[in-house]
Structure formats: structure tokens, C-alpha cells
Protein backbone atom coordinates (compact mmCIF):
# COMPACT_ATOMS: atom_id res chain seq x y z
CA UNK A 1 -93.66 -78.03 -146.71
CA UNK A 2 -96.13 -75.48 -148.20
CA UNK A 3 -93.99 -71.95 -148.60
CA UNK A 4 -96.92 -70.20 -146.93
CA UNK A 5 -99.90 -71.41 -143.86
CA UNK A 6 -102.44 -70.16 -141.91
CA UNK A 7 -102.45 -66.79 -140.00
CA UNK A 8 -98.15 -66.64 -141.27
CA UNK A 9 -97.72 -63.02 -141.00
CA UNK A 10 -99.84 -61.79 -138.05
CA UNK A 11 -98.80 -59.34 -135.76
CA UNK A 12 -98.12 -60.88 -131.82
CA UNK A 13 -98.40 -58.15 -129.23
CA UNK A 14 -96.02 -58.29 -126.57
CA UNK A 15 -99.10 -57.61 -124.00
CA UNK A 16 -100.25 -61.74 -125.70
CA UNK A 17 -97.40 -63.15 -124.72
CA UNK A 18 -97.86 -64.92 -121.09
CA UNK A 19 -95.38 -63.61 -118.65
CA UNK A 20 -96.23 -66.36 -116.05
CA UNK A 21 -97.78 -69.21 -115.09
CA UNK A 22 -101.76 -68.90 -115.01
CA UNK A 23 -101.49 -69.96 -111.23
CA UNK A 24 -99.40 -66.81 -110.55
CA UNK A 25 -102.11 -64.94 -112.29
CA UNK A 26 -104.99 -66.32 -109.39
CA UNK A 27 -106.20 -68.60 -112.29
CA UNK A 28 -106.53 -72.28 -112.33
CA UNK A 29 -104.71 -74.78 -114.43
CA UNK A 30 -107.83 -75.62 -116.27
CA UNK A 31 -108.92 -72.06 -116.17
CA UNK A 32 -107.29 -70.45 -118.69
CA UNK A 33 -109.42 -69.84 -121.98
CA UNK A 34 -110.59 -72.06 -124.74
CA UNK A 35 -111.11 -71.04 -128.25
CA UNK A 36 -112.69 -73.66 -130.06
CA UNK A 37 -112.30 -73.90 -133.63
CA UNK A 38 -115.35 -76.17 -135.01
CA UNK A 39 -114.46 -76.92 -138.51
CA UNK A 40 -117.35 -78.47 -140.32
CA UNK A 41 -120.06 -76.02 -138.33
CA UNK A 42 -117.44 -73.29 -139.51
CA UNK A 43 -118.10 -71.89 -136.16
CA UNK A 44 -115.96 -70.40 -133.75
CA UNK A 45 -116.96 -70.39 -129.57
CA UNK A 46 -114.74 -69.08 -126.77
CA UNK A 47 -114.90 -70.99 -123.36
CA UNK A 48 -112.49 -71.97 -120.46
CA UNK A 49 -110.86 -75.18 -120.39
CA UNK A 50 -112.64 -75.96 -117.69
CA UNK A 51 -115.86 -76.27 -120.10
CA UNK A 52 -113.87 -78.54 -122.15
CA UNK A 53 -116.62 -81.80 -121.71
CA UNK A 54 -118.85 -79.73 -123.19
CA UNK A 55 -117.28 -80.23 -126.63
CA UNK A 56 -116.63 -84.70 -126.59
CA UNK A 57 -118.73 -87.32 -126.36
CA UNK A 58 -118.47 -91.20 -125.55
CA UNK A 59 -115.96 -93.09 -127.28
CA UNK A 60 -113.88 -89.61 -128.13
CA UNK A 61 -110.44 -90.85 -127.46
CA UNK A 62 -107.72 -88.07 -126.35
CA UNK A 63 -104.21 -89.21 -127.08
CA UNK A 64 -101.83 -87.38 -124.33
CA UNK A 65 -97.75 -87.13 -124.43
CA UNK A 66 -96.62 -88.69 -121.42
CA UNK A 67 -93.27 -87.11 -121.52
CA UNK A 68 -91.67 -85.09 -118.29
CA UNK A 69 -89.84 -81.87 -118.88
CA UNK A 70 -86.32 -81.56 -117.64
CA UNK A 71 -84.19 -78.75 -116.32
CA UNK A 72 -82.72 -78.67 -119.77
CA UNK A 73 -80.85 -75.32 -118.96
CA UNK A 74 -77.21 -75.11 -117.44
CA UNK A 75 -74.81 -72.48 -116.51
CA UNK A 76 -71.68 -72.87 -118.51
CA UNK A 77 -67.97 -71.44 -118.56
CA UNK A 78 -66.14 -71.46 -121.78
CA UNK A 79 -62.97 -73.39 -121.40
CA UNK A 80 -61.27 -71.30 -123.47
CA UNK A 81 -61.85 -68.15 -121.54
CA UNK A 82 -64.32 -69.04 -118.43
CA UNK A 83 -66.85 -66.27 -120.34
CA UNK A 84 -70.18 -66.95 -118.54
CA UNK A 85 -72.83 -69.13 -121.31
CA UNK A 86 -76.01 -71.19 -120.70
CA UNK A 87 -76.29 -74.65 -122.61
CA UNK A 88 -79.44 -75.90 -123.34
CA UNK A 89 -79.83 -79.78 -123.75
CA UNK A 90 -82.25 -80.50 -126.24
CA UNK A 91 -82.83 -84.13 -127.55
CA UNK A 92 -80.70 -86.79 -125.77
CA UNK A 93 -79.09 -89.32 -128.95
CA UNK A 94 -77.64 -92.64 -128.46
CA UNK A 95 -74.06 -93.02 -127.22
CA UNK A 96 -73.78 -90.33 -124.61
CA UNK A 97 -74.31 -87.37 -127.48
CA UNK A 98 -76.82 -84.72 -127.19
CA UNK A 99 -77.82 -81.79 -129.48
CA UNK A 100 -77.39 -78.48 -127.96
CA UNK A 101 -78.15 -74.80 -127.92
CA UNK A 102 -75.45 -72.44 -126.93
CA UNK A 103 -77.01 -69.56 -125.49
CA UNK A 104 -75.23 -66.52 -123.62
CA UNK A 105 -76.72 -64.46 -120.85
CA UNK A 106 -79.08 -61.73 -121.83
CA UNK A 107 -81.46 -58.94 -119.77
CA UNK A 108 -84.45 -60.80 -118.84
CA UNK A 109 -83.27 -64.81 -120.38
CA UNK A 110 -80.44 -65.95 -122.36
CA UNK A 111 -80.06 -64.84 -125.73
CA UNK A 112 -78.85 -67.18 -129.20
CA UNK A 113 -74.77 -67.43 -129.06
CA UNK A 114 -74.18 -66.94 -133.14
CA UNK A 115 -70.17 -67.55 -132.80
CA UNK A 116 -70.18 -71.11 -131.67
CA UNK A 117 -67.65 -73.73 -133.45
CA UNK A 118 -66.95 -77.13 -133.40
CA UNK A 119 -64.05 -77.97 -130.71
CA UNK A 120 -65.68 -75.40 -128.10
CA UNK A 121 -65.91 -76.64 -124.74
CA UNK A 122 -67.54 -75.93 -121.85
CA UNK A 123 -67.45 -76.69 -118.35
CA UNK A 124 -70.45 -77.45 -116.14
CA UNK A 125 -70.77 -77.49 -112.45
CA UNK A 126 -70.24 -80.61 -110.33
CA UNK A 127 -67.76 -82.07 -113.09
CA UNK A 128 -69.87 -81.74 -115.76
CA UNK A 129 -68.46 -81.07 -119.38
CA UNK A 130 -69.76 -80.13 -122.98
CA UNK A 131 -67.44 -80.12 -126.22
CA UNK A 132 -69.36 -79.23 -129.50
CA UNK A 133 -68.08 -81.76 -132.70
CA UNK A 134 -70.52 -80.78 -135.74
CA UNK A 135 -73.71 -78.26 -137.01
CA UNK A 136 -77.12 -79.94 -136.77
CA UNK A 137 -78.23 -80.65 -138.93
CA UNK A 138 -74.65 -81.33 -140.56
CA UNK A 139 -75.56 -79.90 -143.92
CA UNK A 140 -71.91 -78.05 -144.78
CA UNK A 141 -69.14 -77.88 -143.59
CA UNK A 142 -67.82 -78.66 -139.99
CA UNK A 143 -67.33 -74.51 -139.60
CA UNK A 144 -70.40 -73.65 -140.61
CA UNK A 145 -72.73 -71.28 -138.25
CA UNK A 146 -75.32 -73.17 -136.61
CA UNK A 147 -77.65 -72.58 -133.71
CA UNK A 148 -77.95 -76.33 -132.87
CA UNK A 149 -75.00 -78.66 -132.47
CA UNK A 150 -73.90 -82.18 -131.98
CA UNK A 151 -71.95 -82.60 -129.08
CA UNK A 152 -70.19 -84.98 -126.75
CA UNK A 153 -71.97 -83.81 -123.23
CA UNK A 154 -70.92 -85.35 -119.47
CA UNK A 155 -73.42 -85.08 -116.44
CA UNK A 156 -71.79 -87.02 -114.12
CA UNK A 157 -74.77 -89.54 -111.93
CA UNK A 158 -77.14 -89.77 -115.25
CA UNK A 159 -78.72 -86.79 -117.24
CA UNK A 160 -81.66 -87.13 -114.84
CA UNK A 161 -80.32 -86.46 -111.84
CA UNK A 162 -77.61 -84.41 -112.97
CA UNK A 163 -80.24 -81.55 -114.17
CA UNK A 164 -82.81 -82.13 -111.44
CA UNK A 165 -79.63 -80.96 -109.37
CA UNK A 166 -77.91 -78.39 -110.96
CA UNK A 167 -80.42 -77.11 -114.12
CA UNK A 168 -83.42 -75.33 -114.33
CA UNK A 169 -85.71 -75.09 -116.96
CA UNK A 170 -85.84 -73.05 -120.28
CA UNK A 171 -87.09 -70.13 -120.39
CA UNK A 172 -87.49 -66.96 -122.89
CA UNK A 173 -87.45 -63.31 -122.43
CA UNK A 174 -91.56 -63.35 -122.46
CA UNK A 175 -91.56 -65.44 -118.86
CA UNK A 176 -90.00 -62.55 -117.32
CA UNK A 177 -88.48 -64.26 -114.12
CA UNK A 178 -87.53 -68.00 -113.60
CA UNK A 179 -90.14 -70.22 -111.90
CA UNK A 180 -89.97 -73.84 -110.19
CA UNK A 181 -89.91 -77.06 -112.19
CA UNK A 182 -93.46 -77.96 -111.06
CA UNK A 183 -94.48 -75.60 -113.08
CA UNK A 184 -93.31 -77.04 -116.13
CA UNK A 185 -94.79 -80.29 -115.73
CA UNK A 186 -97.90 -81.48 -117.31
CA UNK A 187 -100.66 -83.89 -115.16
CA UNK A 188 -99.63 -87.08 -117.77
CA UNK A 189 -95.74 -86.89 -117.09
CA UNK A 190 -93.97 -90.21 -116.57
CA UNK A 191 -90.69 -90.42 -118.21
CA UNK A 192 -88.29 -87.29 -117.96
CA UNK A 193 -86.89 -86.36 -121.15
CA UNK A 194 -88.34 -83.01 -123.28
CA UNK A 195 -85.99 -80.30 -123.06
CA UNK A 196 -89.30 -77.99 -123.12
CA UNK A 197 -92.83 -78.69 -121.71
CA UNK A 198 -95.22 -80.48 -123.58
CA UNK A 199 -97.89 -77.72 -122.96
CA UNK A 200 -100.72 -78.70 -124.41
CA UNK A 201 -101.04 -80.77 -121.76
CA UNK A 202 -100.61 -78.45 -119.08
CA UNK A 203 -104.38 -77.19 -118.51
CA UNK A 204 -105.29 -80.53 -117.73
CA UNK A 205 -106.17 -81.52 -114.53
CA UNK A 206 -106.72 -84.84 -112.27
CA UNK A 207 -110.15 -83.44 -111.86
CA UNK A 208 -110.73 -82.54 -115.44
CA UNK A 209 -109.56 -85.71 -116.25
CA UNK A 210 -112.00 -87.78 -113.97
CA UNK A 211 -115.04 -85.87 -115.73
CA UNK A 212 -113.91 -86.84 -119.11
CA UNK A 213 -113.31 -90.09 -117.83
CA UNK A 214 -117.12 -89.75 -116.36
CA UNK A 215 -118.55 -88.87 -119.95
CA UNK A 216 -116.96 -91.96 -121.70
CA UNK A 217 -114.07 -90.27 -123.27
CA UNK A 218 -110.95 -92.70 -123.51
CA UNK A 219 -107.41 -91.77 -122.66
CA UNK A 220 -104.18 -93.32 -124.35
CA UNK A 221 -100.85 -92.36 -123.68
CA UNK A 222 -97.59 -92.19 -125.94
CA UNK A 223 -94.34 -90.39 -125.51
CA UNK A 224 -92.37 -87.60 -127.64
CA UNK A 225 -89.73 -86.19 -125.95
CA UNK A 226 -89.73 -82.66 -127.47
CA UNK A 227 -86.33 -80.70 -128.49
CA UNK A 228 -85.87 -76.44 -127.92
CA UNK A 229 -88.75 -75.06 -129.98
CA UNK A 230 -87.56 -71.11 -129.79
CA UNK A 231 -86.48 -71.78 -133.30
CA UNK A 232 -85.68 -68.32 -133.85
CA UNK A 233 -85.61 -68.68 -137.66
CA UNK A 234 -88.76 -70.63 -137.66
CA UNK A 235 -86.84 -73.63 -138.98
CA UNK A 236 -88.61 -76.99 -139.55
CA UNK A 237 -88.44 -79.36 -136.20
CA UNK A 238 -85.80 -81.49 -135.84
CA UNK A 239 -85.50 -85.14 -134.80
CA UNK A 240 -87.41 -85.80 -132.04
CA UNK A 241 -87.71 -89.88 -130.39
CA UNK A 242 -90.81 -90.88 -129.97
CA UNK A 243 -92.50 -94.70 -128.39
CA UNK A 244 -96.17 -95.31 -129.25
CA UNK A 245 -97.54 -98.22 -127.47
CA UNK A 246 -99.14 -101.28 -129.14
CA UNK A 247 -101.97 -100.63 -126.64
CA UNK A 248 -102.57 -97.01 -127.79
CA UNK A 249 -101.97 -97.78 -131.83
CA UNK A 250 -104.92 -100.60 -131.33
CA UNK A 251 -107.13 -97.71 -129.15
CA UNK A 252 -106.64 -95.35 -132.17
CA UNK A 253 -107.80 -98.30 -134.51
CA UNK A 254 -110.45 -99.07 -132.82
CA UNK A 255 -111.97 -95.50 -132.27
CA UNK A 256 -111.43 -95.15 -136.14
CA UNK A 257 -113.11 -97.82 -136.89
CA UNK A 258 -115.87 -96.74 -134.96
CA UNK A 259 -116.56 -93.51 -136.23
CA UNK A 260 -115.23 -91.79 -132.69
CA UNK A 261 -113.25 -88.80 -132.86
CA UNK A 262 -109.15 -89.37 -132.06
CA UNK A 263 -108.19 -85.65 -130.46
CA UNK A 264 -104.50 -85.33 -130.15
CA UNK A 265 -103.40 -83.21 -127.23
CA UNK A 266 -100.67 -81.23 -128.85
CA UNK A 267 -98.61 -81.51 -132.25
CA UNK A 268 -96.01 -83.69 -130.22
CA UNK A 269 -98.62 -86.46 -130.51
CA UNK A 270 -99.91 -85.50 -133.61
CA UNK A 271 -96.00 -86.12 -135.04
CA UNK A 272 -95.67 -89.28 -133.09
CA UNK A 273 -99.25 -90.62 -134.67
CA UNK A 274 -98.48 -89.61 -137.84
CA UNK A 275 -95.09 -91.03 -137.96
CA UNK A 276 -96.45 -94.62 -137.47
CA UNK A 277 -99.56 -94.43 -139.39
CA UNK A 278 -99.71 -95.51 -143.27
CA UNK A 279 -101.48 -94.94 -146.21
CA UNK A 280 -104.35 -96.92 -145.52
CA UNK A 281 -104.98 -95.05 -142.12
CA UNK A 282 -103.71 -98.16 -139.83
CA UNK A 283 -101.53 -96.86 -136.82
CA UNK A 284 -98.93 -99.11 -135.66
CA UNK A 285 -97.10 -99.09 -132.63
CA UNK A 286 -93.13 -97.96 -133.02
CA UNK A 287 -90.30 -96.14 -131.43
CA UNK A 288 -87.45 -94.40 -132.52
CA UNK A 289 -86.71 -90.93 -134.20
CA UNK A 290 -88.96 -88.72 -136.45
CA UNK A 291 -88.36 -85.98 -138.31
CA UNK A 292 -91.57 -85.89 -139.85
CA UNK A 293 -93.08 -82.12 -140.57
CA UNK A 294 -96.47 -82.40 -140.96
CA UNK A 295 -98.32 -79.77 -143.67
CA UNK A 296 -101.29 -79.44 -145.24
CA UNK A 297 -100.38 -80.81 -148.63
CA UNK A 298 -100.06 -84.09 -146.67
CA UNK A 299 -103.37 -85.91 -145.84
CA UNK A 300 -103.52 -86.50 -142.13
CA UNK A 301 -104.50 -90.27 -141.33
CA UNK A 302 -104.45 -90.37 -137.79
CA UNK A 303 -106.60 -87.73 -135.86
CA UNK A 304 -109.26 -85.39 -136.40
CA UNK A 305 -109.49 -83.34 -133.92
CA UNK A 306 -106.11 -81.36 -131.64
CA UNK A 307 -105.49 -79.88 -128.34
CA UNK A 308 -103.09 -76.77 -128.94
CA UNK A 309 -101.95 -73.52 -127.65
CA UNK A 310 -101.49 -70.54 -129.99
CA UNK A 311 -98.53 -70.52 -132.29
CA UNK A 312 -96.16 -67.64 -133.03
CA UNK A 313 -96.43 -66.25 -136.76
CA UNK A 314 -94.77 -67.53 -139.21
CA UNK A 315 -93.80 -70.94 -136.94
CA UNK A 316 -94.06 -74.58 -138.34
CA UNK A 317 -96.84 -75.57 -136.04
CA UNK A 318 -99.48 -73.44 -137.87
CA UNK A 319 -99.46 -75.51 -141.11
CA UNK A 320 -99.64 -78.54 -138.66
CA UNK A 321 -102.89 -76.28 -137.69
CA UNK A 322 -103.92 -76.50 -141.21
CA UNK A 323 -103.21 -79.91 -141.52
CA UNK A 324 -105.73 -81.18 -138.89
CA UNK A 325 -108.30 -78.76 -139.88
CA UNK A 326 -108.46 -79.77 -143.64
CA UNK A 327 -109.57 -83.67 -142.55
CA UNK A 328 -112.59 -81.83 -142.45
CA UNK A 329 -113.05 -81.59 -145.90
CA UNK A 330 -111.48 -84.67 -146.89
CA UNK A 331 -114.15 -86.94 -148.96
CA UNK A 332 -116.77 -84.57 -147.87
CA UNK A 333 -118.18 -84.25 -151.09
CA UNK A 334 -120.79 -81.11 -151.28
CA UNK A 335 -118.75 -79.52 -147.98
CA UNK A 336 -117.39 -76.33 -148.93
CA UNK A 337 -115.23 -74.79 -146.03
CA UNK A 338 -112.51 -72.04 -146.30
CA UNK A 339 -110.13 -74.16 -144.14
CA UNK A 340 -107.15 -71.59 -144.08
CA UNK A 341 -110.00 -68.37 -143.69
CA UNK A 342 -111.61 -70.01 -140.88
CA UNK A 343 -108.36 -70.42 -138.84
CA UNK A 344 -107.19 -67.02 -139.56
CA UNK A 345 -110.65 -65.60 -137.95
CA UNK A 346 -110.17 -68.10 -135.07
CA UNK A 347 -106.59 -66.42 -134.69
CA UNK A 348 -108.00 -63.01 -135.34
CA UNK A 349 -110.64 -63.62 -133.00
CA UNK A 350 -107.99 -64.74 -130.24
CA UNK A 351 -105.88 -61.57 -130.48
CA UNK A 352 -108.99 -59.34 -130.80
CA UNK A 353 -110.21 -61.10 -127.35
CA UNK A 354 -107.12 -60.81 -125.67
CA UNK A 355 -106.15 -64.52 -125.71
CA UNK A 356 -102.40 -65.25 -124.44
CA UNK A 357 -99.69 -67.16 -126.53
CA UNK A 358 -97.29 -69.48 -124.86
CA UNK A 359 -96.41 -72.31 -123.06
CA UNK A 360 -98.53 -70.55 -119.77
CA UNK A 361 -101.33 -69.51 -122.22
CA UNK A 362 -104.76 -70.29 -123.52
CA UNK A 363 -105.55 -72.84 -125.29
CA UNK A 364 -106.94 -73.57 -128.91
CA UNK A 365 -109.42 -77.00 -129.33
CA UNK A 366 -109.87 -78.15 -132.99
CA UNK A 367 -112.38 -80.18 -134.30
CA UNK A 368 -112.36 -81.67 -137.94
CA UNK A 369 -115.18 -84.29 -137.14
CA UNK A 370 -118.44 -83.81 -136.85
């Protein structure tokens, strides 16, 4: 990945950062703003969601994540000491083995535990039971601090059930009180599974929907089950499973082939795309794990347009930003675009206008096709 991206070092007022959901605000799902980043015009507009038709056409296809967000947040007692912790699940791996986040309680959220070790256990309620075995990524040795670990984790009746019972979901000391799982859940959700909500997602809709459906856009679902994102270090994401759909790698051909734009709602999708899509541009369907970072000295084959919300400085999405935003000046011969300059004025333009950052903010639409 590219040492530095777009807008890395801005400053994010705390008054940005959304405190709550827009519905606890008196606003709308598909209310909340729109800043829309129009690459080859080099132009930037500012909108509500709601407006969001204005911007496609027929044959535009929007590729959604279809995946549910869990209650990926438990109390937890050491079993060393019974000292009060939170554990947050974050991707499920084969064989009963999760990685986890040990967190300990905090003011307004739970705060990073720093001391963890392999061999810690901790018990859950109803039976349930978490032992840590090994850093992820294992990179050192066993003892090594990590903020992410492998571990052997029991929820007795299936991870499902077990967290719609006794978790809740994640949440970080901007959200300043807890709020129900509904909340958290985005209009496309299917299969339980991220740890955090998919929120691009989340201004969407069933009416929205049925006017894009109205105008000829296309819809094609595929899943990415996302892991904890507060990456406080900013690290790169880590393995994340993923299931794109024959049907939806043949839609994305097709609308290719056709000259229609492919707009991925949220990096999640544009990872899982980009994971199954080769050199040539050809997107095949595929499941399984990616840890695929996506930058801008990468050549994005699969979509040319995104569906975002604003990204904390210095985090890993931003040169995913970049990444989408510079397919409009791929082959474009006499085009001449600042790529990086225009999305630091869209960001600029978004603090200056009092946008908010966050899973329950605005929202950021990028389009790298004409």
C-alpha cells in the first residue's frame, strides 16, 4: 500500500462524529446528506440521499452487501480473576475459532485491553466460554502484544442465537449510549454474520430502492461479512469471507460490457469484487477469505463508481477512496484530473459544511464514469 492517500492527516472534530442514529435525530434513513464527488466533471454537489436517482441512469447496476450485523459484543469475566471485560467477535473461521477483540469497560464504551495473552480465558453468560491461543495476525511470537487474537470461543445453541440473546452490538465512545439491533441493520441484510454494520448500506430504503428500481437501475447482491474496523492503529484490514454469486459476477459482466456504470455500495463490496476479478477485467463468482487491501497503485477492474460514508484520517479506506476515483483517468488520454486534490476538497468541503462521519452519518457518492 501507498505510505500516504487522500485527505491522511485532516483534522475530525468531535462535533462530526455522529452520536446517534439519524432517526433519533427526526431525520430519515435516506435523509441524511449526500456529497457527491463527480470525478471526470471535477465537480463537487451536496444533496440528500434521498436525491440519490438524480445521479444514475438505466442500466447503472448497484452492487449491495447482503450481510446482517450481529450483536458481536459480550460481557466477559476473566477466569483468572472474574475482572469485568467485553469480547468482541469479529470474523467467525472454520472449526469453531473466531478472531477476537478484548476490550475492557471504559466511560462512555469499552476501551482496547493492551495486556491480553495467549491462555486467557474468559467466561460468558449462559455457559459460554472464550480462551485466547495466538496474535492475529501470528507474525512473532505466541507472547507478543496484539489487539486481535485467535481464539477457541463457545456460544452454546449456535453463534446466531447465542448473540441475538445475550450480545449487543459494537459500539464506540462517539455513539454515546447503546441503541437496539434494528438499528444496525441495513435494508439488504440476509445472512447474519459482520461483527459491525455494513453502513453504506444503511441510508437505503425499500422506497428508495423501488425508485431506482423505477429508473432502470439494476441491483445485485453479494456478501462480505465485515470484521471490527476501530482499528485503532489504522492497520490494514484483515481477512474477511466473502461469497459472490455467479448471478451477480455475470450482472457485473454484462453492465461492463455495456458501457453501464457498476457502483459499489461500500468498500466491503468493492473488496469482494475486486478479489474475484482478473487482469483482463472479467469478474468471476467465488467464496472464501480475502485479505486483499485495495490502493491506488493498483488499477481497479471492477467498478467505477462507490457508495461510502466518510472515513477517519489516516484510515485504510481513504486510499480505497483513491482507488475508485483514479478509474477516471485510466486510458483517458487528454483527461487531466487532480484525482487526490479533488477528494481532499470533497473532504474539505464535507467538514466545512458540517457533514457527519460514522456508521450513523452522511454519506459520500463517487463517480469515476462519465
Amino acid at each position: 500500500m501507498a505510505a500516504a492517500s487522500v485527505t491522511a492527516d485532516f483534522a475530525l472534530p468531535a462535533a462530526l462524529e455522529a452520536a446517534e442514529p439519524p432517526e433519533a435525530r427526526g431525520v430519515r434513513r435516506d435523509e441524511v446528506r449526500l456529497l457527491v464527488s463527480n470525478v471526470p466533471a471535477d465537480s463537487i454537489e451536496h444533496a440528500r440521499f434521498v436525491d440519490l436517482p438524480r445521479w444514475v441512469r438505466p442500466g447503472d447496476l448497484f452492487v449491495v452487501n447482503t450481510s446482517g450485523t450481529l450483536n458481536a459484543a459480550v460481557e466477559a469475566v476473566s477466569g483468572d480473576d472474574g475482572r469485568a471485560f467485553e469480547i468482541h467477535l469479529s470474523t467467525r473461521l472454520p472449526g469453531g475459532f473466531w478472531t477476537v477483540e478484548v476490550r475492557e469497560p471504559g466511560g462512555k464504551a469499552s476501551r482496547p485491553y493492551h495486556d491480553a495473552g495467549a491462555g486467557m480465558t474468559f467466561r460468558l453468560p449462559a455457559d459460554g466460554h472464550v480462551r485466547l491461543l495466538a496474535p492475529y495476525p501470528l507474525t512473532d511470537a505466541f507472547d507478543a502484544p496484539s489487539r486481535l487474537w485467535m481464539a477457541a470461543v463457545e456460544l452454546p445453541g449456535g453463534f446466531v442465537r447465542y448473540l441475538d440473546q445475550h450480545g449487543f452490538p459494537i459500539r464506540y465512545s462517539y455513539v454515546q449510549r447503546s441503541w437496539p439491533a434494528s438499528l444496525y441493520q441495513t435494508v439488504f441484510a440476509t445472512e447474519p454474520g459482520s461483527a459491525e454494520m455494513p453502513s453504506a448500506g444503511r441510508p437505503f430504503t425499500p422506497e428508495l430502492v423501488t425508485r431506482l428500481v423505477s429508473r432502470g437501475v439494476e441491483i445485485a447482491p453479494l456478501l462480505l461479512h465485515t470484521g471490527v474496523s476501530s482499528l485503532e492503529s489504522h492497520e490494514p484490514p484483515y481477512e474477511e469471507f466473502y461469497r459472490v454469486p455467479r448471478q451477480t459476477a455475470a450482472r457485473v459482466n454484462a453492465a461492463r460490457r455495456e458501457g453501464a456504470r457498476v457502483i459499489a455500495v461500500g468498500t466491503t463490496v468493492v473488496r469482494a469484487l475486486e478479489t474475484v476479478t482478473g487482469d483482463s477485467g472479467r469478474t468471476s463468482p467465488g467464496e472464501g477469505w480475502t485479505d486483499l487491501v485495495v490502493a491506488p497503485d493498483r488499477p481497479l477492474r471492477s467498478v467505477n463508481g462507490l457508495i461510502t460514508g466518510l472515513h477517519e484520517p489516516r484510515a485504510t479506506h481513504l486510499a480505497l477512496l483513491e482507488a475508485v476515483a483514479r478509474v477516471a483517468t485510466a486510458g483517458a488520454g487528454s483527461l487531466r484530473i487532480d484525482v487526490r486534490a479533488h477528494l481532499e476538497s470533497a473532504y474539505a468541503e464535507a467538514r466545512r459544511r458540517g457533514y457527519l462521519w460514522h456508521e450513523f452519518g452522511d454519506s459520500h457518492l463517487i463517480l469515476a464514469k462519465a
